[in-house]
Protein backbone atom coordinates (compact mmCIF):
# COMPACT_ATOMS: atom_id res chain seq x y z
CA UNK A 1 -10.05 -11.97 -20.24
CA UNK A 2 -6.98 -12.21 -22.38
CA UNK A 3 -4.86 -13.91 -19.63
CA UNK A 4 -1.37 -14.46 -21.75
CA UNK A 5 -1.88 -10.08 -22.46
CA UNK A 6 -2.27 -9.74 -18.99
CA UNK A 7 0.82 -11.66 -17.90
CA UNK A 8 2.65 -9.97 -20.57
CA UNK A 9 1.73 -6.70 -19.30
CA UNK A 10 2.27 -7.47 -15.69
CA UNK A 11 6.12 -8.72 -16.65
CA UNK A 12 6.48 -5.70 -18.28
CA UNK A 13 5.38 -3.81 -15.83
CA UNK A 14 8.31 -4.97 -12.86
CA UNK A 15 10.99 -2.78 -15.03
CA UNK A 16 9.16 -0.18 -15.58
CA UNK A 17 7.02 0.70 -13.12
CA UNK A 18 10.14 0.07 -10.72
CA UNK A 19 11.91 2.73 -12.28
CA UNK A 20 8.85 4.90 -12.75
CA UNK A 21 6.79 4.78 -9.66
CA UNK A 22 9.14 4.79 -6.29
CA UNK A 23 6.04 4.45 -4.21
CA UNK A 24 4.53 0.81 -6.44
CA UNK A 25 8.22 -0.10 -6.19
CA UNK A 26 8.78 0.76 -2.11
CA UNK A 27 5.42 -1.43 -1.65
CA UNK A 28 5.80 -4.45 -4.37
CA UNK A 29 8.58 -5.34 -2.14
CA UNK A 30 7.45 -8.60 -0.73
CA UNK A 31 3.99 -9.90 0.26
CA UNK A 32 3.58 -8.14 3.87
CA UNK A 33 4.25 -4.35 1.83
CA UNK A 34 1.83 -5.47 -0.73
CA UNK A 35 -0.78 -6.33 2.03
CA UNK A 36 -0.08 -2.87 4.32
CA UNK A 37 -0.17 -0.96 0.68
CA UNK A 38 -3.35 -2.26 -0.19
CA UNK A 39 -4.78 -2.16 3.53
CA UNK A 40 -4.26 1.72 3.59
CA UNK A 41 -5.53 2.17 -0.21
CA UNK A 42 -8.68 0.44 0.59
CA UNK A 43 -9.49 2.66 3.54
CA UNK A 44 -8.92 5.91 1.34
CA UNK A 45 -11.65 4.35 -1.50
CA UNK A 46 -13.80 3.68 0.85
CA UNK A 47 -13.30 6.90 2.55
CA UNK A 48 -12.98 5.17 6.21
CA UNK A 49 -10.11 5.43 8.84
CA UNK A 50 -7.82 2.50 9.13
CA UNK A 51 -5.16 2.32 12.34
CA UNK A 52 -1.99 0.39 12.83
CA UNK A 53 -4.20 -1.79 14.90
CA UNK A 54 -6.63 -2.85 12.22
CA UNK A 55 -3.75 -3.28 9.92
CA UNK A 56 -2.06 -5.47 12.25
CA UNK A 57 -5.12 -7.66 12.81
CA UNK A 58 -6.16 -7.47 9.21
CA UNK A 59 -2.84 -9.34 8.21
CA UNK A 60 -2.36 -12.62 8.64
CA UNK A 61 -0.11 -13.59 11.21
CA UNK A 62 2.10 -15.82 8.92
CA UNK A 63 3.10 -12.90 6.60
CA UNK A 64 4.49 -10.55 9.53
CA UNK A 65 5.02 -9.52 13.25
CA UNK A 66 3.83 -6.44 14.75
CA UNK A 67 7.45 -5.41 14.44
CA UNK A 68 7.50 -5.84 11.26
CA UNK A 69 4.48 -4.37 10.10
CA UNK A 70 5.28 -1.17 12.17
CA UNK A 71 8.33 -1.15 10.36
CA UNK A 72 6.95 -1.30 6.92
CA UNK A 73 4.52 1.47 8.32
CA UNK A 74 7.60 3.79 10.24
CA UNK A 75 9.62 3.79 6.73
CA UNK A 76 6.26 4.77 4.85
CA UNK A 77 5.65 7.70 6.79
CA UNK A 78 9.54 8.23 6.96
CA UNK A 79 9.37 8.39 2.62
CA UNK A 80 6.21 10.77 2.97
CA UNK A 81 3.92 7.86 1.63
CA UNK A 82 2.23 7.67 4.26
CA UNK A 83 0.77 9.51 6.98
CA UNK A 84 0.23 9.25 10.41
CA UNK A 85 -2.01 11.01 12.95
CA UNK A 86 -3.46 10.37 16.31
CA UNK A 87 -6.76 9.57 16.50
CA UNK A 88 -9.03 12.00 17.68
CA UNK A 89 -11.29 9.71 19.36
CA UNK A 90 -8.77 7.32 20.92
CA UNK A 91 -5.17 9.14 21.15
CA UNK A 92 -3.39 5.62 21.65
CA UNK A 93 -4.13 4.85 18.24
CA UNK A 94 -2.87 6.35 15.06
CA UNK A 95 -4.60 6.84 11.66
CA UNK A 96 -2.25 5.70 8.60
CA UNK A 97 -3.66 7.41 5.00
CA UNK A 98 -1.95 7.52 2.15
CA UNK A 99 -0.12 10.78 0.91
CA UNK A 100 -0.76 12.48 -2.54
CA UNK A 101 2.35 10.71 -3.85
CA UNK A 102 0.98 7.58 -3.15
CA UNK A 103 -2.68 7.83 -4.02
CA UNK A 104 -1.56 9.38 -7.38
CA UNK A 105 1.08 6.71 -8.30
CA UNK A 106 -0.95 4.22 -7.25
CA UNK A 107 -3.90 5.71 -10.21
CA UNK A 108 -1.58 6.12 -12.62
CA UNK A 109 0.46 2.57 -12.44
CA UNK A 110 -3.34 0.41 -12.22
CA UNK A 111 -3.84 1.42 -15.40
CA UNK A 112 -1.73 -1.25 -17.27
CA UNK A 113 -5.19 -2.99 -15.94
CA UNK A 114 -8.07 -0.74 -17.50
CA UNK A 115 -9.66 -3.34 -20.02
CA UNK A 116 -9.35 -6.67 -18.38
């Protein structure tokens, strides 16, 4: 791995994927976006439902409260990068997937890393 390309890249890419991608931009905001971004992301590969539960318990307390996290979550949904549904199974819980916007910004801006 070329590590000083890599860096160079990834400096690069905070102005322009900023400007280019609102979604990468909404979610690079600070640590507990990055962690609820990658949560929901993860889920869709994997082709499994995540809830605002699992989220919650999947991030470590020190990054964020509950408030917080269903904060980050209510303004995702609220910018139509996320969605939210009630579970089928359990209708106190909600399922959180990510919308088109998302899944296809998200494709497009991870390829600054295709060859390292």
């Amino acid at each position: 791995m070329d590590h000083l390309k890599l860096l160079e890249n990834l400096e690069n890419d905070l102005d322009i994927s900023n400007s280019k991608y609102q979604t990468v931009k909404f979610f690079r905001k600070d640590i507990t976006n990055v962690w609820v971004w990658f949560i929901v992301l993860i889920s869709y590969y994997k082709k499994t439902n995540v809830t605002s539960e699992i989220i919650l318990n999947t991030i470590p307390k020190e990054y964020a409260s509950r408030v917080t996290i269903f904060k980050i979550l209510d303004d995702a949904v609220k910018k139509k990068y996320f969605n939210k549904e009630i579970d089928i199974n359990d209708k106190r819980k909600f399922i959180i997937s990510p919308t088109n916007i998302t899944i296809e910004e998200f494709e497009k801006w991870s390829l600054i890393f295709k060859g390292f």
